[in-house]
N, C-alpha and C. Protein backbone atom coordinates (compact mmCIF):
# COMPACT_ATOMS: atom_id res chain seq x y z
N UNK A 1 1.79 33.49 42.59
CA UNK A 1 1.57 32.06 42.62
C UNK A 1 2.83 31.35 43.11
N UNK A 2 2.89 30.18 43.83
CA UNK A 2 3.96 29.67 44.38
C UNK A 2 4.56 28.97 43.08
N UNK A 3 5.64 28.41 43.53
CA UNK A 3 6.63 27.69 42.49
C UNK A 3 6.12 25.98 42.06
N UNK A 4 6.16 25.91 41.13
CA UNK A 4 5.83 24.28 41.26
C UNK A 4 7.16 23.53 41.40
N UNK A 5 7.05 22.46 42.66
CA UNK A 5 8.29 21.91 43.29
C UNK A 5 8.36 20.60 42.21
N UNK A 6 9.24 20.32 41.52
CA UNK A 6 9.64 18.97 40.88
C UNK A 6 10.55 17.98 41.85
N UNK A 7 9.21 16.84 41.15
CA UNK A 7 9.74 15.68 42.31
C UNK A 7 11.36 14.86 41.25
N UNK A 8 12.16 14.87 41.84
CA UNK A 8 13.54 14.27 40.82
C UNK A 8 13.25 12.82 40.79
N UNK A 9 13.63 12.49 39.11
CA UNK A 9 12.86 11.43 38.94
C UNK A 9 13.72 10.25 39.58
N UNK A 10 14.36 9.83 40.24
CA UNK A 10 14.75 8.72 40.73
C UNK A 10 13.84 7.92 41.88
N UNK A 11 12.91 9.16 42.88
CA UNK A 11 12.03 8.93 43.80
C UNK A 11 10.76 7.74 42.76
N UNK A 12 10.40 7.81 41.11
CA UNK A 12 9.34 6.61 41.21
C UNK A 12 9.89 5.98 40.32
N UNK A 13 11.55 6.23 40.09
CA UNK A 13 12.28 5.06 39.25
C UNK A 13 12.32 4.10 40.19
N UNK A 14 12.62 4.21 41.27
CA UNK A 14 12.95 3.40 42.31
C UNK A 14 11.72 2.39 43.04
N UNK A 15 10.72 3.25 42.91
CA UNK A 15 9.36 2.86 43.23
C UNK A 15 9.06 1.69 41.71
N UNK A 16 9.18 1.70 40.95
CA UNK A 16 8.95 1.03 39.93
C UNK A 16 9.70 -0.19 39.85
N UNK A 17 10.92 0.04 40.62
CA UNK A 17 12.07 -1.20 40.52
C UNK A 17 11.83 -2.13 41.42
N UNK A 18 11.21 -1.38 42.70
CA UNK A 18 10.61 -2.20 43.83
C UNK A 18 8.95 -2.98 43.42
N UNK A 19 8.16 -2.43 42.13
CA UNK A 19 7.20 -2.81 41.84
C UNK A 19 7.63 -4.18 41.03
N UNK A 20 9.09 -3.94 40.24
CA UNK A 20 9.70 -5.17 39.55
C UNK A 20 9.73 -6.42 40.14
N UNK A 21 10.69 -6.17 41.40
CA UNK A 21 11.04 -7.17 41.98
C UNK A 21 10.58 -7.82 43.05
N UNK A 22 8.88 -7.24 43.35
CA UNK A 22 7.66 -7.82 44.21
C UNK A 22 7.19 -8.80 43.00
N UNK A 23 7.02 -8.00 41.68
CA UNK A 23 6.43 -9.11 40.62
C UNK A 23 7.18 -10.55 40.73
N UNK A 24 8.39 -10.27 40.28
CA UNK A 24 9.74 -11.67 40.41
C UNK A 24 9.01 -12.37 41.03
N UNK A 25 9.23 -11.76 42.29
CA UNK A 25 9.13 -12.40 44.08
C UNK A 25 7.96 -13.08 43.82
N UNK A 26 6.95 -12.74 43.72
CA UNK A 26 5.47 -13.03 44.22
C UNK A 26 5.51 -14.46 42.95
N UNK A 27 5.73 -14.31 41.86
CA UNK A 27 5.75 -15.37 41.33
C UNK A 27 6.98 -16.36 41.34
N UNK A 28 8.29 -16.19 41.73
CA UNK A 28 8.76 -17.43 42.07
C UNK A 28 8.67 -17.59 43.07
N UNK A 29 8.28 -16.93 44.55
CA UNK A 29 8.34 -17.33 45.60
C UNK A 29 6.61 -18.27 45.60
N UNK A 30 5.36 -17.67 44.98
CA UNK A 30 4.27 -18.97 44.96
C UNK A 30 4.65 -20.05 44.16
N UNK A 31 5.64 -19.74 43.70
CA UNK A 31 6.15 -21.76 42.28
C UNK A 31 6.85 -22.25 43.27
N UNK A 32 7.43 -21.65 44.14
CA UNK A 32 8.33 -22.55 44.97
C UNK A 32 7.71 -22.66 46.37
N UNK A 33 6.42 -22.28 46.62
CA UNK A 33 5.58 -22.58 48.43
C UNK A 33 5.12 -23.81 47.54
N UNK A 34 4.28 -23.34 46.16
CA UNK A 34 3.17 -24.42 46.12
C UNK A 34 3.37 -25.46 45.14
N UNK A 35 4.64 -25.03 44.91
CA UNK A 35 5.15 -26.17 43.55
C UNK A 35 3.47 -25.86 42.39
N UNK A 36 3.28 -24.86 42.16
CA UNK A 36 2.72 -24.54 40.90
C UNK A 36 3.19 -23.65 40.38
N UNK A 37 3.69 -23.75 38.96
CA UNK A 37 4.39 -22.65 37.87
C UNK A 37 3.24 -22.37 37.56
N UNK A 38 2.20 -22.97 37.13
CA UNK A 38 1.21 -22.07 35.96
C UNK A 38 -0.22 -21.71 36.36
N UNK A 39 0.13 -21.07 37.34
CA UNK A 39 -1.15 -20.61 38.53
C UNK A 39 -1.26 -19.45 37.38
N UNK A 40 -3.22 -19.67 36.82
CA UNK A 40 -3.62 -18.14 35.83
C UNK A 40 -3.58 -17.01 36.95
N UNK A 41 -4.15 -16.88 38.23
CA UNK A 41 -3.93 -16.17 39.07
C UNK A 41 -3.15 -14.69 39.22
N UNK A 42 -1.89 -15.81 39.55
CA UNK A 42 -0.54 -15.03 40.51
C UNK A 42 -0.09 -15.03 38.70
N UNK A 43 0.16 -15.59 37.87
CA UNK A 43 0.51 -15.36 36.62
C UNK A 43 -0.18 -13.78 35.67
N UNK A 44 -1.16 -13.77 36.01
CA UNK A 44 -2.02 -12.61 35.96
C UNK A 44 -1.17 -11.19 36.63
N UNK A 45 -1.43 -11.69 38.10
CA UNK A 45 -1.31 -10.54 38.78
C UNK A 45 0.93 -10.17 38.61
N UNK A 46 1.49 -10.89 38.57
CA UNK A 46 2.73 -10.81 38.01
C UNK A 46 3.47 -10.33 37.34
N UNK A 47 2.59 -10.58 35.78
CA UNK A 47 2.87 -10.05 34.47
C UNK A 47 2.56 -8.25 34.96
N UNK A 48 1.29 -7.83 35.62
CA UNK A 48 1.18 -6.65 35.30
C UNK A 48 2.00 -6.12 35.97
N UNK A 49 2.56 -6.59 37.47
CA UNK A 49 3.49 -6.29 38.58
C UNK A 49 4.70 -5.85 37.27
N UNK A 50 5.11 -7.11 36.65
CA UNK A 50 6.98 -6.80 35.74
C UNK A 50 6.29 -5.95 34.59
N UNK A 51 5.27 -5.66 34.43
CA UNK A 51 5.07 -5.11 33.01
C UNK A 51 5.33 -3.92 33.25
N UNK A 52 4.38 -2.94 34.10
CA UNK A 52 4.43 -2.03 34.64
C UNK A 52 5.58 -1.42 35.31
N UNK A 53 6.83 -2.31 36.28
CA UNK A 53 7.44 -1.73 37.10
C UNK A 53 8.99 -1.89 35.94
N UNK A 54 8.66 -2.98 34.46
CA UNK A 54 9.94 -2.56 33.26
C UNK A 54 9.38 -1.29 32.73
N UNK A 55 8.21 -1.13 32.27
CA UNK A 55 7.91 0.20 31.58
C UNK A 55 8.50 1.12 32.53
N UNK A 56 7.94 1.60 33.72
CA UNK A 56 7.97 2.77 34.47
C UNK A 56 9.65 2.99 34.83
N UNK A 57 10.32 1.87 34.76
CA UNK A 57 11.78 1.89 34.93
C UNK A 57 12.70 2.58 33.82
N UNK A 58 12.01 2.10 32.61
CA UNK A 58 12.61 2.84 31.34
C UNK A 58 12.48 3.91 31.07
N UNK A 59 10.89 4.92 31.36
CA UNK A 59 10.69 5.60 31.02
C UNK A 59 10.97 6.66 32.06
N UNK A 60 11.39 6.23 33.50
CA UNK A 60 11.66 7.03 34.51
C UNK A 60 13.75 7.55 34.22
N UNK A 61 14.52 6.32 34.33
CA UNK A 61 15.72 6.08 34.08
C UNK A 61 15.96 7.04 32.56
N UNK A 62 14.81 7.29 31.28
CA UNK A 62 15.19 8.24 30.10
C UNK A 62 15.17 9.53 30.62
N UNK A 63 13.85 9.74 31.75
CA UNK A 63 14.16 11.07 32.56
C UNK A 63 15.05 11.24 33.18
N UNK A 64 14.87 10.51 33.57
CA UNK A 64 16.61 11.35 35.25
C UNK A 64 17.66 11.46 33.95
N UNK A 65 18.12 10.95 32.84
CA UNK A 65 19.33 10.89 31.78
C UNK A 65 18.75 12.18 31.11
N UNK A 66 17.69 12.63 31.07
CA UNK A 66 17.59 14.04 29.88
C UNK A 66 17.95 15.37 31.30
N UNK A 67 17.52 14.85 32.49
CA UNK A 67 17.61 15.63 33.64
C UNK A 67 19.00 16.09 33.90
N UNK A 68 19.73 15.27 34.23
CA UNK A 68 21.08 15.17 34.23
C UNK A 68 22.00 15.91 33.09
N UNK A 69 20.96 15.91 31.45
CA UNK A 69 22.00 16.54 30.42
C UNK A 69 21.60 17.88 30.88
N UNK A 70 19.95 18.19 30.94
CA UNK A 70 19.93 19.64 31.32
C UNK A 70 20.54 20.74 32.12
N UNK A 71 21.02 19.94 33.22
CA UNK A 71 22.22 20.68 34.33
C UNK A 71 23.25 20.53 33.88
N UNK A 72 23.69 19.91 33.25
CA UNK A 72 25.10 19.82 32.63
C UNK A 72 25.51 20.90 31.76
């Protein structure tokens, strides 16, 4: 059987950080086109953008740190 290749976790820490800071973006950049803060919408779609891309950041960033002790 072949080897199973591990992807090193910084490849969807990084992906997650970029999911962060589209969330940011997408909601202050529509408060500041349309001068609306409290669009349910883009407020919706936002929250899950930062929710998702803080979780996946923490829980990616505890890997690469247990990764890092293991080679050590």
């Amino acid at each position: 059987m072949p080897e199973e290749v591990k992807m090193p976790a910084f490849i969807p820490r990084t992906f997650y950080t970029i999911i962060l800071i589209f969330g940011i973006g997408l909601y202050l950049g529509w408060g500041i086109l349309y001068n609306i803060w409290f669009d349910v919408g883009v407020y919706a779609i936002s929250v899950l953008l930062i929710g998702f891309g803080l979780v996946g950041m923490l829980l990616y960033s505890h890997l690469e740190r247990q990764e890092l002790e293991e080679n050590d």
